[in-house]
C-alpha atoms as a PDB file:
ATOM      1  CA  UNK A   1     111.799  92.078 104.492  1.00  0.00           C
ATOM      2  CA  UNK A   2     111.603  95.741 103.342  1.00  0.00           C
ATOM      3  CA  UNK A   3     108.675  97.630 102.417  1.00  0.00           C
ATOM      4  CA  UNK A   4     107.676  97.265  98.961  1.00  0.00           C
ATOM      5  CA  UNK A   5     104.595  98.307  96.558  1.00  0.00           C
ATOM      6  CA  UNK A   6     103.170  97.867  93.661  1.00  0.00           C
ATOM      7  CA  UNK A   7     101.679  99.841  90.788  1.00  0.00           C
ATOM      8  CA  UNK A   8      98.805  98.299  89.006  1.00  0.00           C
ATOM      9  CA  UNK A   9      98.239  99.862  85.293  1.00  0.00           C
ATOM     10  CA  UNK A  10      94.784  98.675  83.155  1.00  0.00           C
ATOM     11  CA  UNK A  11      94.634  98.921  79.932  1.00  0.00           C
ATOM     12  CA  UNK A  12      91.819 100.187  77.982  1.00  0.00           C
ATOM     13  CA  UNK A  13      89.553  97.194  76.192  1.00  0.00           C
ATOM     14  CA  UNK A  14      88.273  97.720  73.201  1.00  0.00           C
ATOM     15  CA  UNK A  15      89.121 100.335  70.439  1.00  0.00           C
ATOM     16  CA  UNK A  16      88.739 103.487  72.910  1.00  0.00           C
ATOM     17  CA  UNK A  17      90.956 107.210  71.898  1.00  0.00           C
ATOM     18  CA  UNK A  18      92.067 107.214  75.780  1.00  0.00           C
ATOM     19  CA  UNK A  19      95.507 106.366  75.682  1.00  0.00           C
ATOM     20  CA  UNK A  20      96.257 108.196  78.941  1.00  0.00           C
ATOM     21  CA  UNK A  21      97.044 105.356  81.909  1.00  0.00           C
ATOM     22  CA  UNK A  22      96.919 106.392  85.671  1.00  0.00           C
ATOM     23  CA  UNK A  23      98.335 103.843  87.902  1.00  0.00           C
ATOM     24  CA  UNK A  24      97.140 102.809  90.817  1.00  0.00           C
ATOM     25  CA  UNK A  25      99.116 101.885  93.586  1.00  0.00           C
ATOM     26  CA  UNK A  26      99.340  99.874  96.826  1.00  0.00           C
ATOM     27  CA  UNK A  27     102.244  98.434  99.789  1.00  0.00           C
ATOM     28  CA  UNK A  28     102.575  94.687  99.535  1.00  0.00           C
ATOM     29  CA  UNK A  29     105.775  92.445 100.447  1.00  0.00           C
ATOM     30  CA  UNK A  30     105.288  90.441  97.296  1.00  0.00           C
ATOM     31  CA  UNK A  31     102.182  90.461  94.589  1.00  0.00           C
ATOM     32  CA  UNK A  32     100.531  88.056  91.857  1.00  0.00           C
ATOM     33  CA  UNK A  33      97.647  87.373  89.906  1.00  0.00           C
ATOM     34  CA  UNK A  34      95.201  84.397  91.040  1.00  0.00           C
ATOM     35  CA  UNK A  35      92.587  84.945  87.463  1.00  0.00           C
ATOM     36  CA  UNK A  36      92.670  87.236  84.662  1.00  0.00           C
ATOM     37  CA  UNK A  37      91.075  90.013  86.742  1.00  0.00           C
ATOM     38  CA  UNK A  38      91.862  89.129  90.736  1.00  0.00           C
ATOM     39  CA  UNK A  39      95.534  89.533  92.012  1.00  0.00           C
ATOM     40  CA  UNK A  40      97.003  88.225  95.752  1.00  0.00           C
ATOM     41  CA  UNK A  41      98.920  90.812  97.841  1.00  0.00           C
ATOM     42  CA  UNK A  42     101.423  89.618 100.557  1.00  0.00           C
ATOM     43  CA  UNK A  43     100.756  93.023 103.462  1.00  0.00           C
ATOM     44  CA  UNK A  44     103.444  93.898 105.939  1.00  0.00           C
ATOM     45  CA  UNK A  45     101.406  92.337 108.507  1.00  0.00           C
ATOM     46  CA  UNK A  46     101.433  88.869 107.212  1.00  0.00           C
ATOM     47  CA  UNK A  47      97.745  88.704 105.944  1.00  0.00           C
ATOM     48  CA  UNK A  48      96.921  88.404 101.802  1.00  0.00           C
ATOM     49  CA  UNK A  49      94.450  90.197 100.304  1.00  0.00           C
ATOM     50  CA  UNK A  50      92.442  89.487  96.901  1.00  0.00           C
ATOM     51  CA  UNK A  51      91.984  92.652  94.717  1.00  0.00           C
ATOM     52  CA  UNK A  52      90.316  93.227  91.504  1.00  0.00           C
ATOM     53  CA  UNK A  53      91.719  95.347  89.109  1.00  0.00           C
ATOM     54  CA  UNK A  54      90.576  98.569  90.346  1.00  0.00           C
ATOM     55  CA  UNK A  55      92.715  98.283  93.032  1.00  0.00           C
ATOM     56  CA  UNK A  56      89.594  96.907  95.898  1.00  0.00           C
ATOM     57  CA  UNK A  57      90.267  94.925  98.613  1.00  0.00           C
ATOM     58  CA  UNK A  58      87.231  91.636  97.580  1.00  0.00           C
ATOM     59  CA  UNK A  59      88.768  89.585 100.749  1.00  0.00           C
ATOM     60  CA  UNK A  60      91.669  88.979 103.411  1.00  0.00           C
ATOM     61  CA  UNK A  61      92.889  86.361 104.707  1.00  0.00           C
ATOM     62  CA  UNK A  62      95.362  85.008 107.348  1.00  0.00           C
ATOM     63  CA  UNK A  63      97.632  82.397 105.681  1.00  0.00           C
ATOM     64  CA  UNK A  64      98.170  78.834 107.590  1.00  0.00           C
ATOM     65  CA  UNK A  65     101.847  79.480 107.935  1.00  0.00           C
ATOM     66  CA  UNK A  66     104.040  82.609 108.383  1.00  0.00           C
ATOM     67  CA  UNK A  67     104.189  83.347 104.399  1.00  0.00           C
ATOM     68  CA  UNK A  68     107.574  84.979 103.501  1.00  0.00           C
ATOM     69  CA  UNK A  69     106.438  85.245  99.779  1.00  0.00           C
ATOM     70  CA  UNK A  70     103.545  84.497  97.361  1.00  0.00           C
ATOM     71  CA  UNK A  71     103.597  82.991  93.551  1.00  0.00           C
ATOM     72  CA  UNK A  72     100.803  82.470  91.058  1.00  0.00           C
ATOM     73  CA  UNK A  73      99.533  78.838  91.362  1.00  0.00           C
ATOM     74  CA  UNK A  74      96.819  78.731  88.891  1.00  0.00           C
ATOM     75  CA  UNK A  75      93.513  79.610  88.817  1.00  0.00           C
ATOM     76  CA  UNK A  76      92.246  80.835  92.624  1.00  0.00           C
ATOM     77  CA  UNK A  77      95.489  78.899  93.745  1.00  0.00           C
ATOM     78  CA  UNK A  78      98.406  80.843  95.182  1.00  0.00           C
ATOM     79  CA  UNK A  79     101.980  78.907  96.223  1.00  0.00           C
ATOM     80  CA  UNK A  80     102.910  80.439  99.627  1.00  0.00           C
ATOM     81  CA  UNK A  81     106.238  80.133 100.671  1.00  0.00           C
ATOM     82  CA  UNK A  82     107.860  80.015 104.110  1.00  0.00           C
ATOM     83  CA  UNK A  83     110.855  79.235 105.584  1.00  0.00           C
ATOM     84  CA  UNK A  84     111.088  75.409 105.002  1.00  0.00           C
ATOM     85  CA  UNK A  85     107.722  74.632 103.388  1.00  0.00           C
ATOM     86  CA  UNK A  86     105.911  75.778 100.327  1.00  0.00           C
ATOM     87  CA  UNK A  87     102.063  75.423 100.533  1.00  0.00           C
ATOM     88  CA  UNK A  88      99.463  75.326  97.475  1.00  0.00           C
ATOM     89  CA  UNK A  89      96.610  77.175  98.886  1.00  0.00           C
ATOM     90  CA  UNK A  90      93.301  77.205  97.078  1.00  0.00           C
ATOM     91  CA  UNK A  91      91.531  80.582  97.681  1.00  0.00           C
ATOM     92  CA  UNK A  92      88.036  79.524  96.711  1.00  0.00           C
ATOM     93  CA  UNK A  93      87.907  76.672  99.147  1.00  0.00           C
ATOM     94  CA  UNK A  94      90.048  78.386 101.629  1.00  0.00           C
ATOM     95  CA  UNK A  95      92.100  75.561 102.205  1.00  0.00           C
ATOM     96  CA  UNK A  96      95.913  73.717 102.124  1.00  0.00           C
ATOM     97  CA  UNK A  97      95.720  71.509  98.603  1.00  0.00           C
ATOM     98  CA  UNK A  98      99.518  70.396  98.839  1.00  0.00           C
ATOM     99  CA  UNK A  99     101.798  70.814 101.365  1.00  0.00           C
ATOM    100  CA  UNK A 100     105.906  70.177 100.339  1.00  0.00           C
ATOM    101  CA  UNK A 101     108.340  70.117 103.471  1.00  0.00           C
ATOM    102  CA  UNK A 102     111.761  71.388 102.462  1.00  0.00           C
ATOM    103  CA  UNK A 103     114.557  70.416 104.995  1.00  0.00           C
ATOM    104  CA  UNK A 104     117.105  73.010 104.877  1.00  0.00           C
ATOM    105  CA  UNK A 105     114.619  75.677 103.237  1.00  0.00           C
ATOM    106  CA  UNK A 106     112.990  76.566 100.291  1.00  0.00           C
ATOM    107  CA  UNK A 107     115.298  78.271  97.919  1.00  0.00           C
ATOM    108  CA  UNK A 108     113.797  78.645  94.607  1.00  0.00           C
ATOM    109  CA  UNK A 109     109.967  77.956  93.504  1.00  0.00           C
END
Protein backbone atom coordinates (compact mmCIF):
# COMPACT_ATOMS: atom_id res chain seq x y z
CA UNK A 1 0.00 0.00 0.00
CA UNK A 2 1.20 3.64 -0.30
CA UNK A 3 2.47 5.79 2.30
CA UNK A 4 -0.07 7.56 4.17
CA UNK A 5 -0.35 9.90 7.45
CA UNK A 6 -2.37 11.29 9.60
CA UNK A 7 -3.01 14.62 11.30
CA UNK A 8 -4.31 14.50 14.78
CA UNK A 9 -6.12 17.97 15.90
CA UNK A 10 -7.32 18.36 19.94
CA UNK A 11 -9.61 20.47 20.81
CA UNK A 12 -9.51 22.72 23.69
CA UNK A 13 -11.82 21.42 26.90
CA UNK A 14 -13.42 23.64 28.73
CA UNK A 15 -14.37 27.36 28.05
CA UNK A 16 -10.60 28.45 27.15
CA UNK A 17 -10.04 32.00 24.52
CA UNK A 18 -7.40 29.68 22.52
CA UNK A 19 -9.05 28.96 19.47
CA UNK A 20 -5.77 28.49 17.58
CA UNK A 21 -5.31 24.43 16.70
CA UNK A 22 -1.80 23.05 15.69
CA UNK A 23 -1.95 19.64 14.33
CA UNK A 24 0.11 17.11 14.97
CA UNK A 25 1.09 14.68 12.62
CA UNK A 26 2.40 11.14 12.04
CA UNK A 27 2.96 8.15 8.86
CA UNK A 28 0.58 5.27 9.40
CA UNK A 29 -0.98 2.84 6.61
CA UNK A 30 -4.35 3.10 8.26
CA UNK A 31 -5.43 4.79 11.86
CA UNK A 32 -8.33 4.51 14.60
CA UNK A 33 -9.29 5.19 17.95
CA UNK A 34 -9.27 2.18 20.61
CA UNK A 35 -10.89 4.80 23.84
CA UNK A 36 -11.80 8.30 23.97
CA UNK A 37 -8.16 9.36 24.39
CA UNK A 38 -5.82 6.26 22.85
CA UNK A 39 -5.80 5.74 18.98
CA UNK A 40 -4.11 2.44 16.95
CA UNK A 41 -1.69 3.24 14.08
CA UNK A 42 -1.06 0.61 11.30
CA UNK A 43 3.27 1.66 10.51
CA UNK A 44 4.80 0.83 7.18
CA UNK A 45 6.56 -1.89 8.81
CA UNK A 46 3.64 -3.92 9.82
CA UNK A 47 3.76 -3.21 13.66
CA UNK A 48 0.67 -0.99 15.51
CA UNK A 49 1.30 1.41 17.84
CA UNK A 50 -1.07 2.90 20.72
CA UNK A 51 -0.85 6.75 21.03
CA UNK A 52 -2.47 9.16 23.27
CA UNK A 53 -3.59 12.25 22.08
CA UNK A 54 -0.50 14.14 22.19
CA UNK A 55 0.73 12.27 19.57
CA UNK A 56 3.17 9.55 22.11
CA UNK A 57 3.95 6.33 21.23
CA UNK A 58 2.31 4.37 25.04
CA UNK A 59 3.12 0.80 23.24
CA UNK A 60 3.91 -1.33 19.97
CA UNK A 61 3.07 -4.24 19.05
CA UNK A 62 3.56 -6.96 16.35
CA UNK A 63 0.11 -8.14 15.15
CA UNK A 64 -0.57 -12.16 14.92
CA UNK A 65 -1.12 -11.94 11.22
CA UNK A 66 0.25 -9.73 8.38
CA UNK A 67 -2.46 -6.79 9.06
CA UNK A 68 -3.33 -5.03 5.73
CA UNK A 69 -5.68 -2.59 7.66
CA UNK A 70 -7.03 -1.69 11.14
CA UNK A 71 -10.81 -0.66 12.34
CA UNK A 72 -12.12 0.47 15.70
CA UNK A 73 -13.49 -2.61 17.59
CA UNK A 74 -14.58 -1.17 20.79
CA UNK A 75 -13.09 -0.32 23.75
CA UNK A 76 -9.08 -1.55 23.76
CA UNK A 77 -10.32 -3.86 20.83
CA UNK A 78 -9.08 -3.22 17.31
CA UNK A 79 -10.49 -5.49 14.07
CA UNK A 80 -7.33 -6.28 12.04
CA UNK A 81 -7.76 -7.23 8.70
CA UNK A 82 -5.70 -9.40 6.35
CA UNK A 83 -5.95 -10.98 3.32
CA UNK A 84 -8.59 -13.73 4.04
CA UNK A 85 -9.18 -13.32 7.78
CA UNK A 86 -10.33 -10.54 10.00
CA UNK A 87 -9.13 -10.84 13.67
CA UNK A 88 -10.70 -9.05 16.90
CA UNK A 89 -7.68 -8.31 18.87
CA UNK A 90 -8.00 -7.14 22.44
CA UNK A 91 -5.10 -4.72 23.26
CA UNK A 92 -5.31 -4.91 27.03
CA UNK A 93 -4.97 -8.65 27.15
CA UNK A 94 -2.80 -8.79 24.16
CA UNK A 95 -4.57 -11.46 22.67
CA UNK A 96 -6.88 -13.00 19.46
CA UNK A 97 -10.74 -12.70 20.97
CA UNK A 98 -12.39 -13.83 17.55
CA UNK A 99 -10.95 -15.05 14.68
CA UNK A 100 -13.41 -15.06 11.18
CA UNK A 101 -11.81 -17.02 8.12
CA UNK A 102 -12.98 -15.49 4.86
CA UNK A 103 -12.47 -17.84 1.80
CA UNK A 104 -11.94 -15.75 -1.13
CA UNK A 105 -10.93 -12.56 1.07
CA UNK A 106 -12.19 -10.07 3.15
CA UNK A 107 -13.81 -7.35 1.18
CA UNK A 108 -15.67 -5.05 3.33
CA UNK A 109 -15.67 -4.86 7.37
Amino acid sequence: QDNGCYDLFVGPNGATSDSHLSPKQGNAQAVCFTARNRFAALQQSGSIGIYNLQNELSKKFEPPVATDFIFPGGNDRILLKSEEKILMWDLTKRKVIEEAVVPGGVRYV
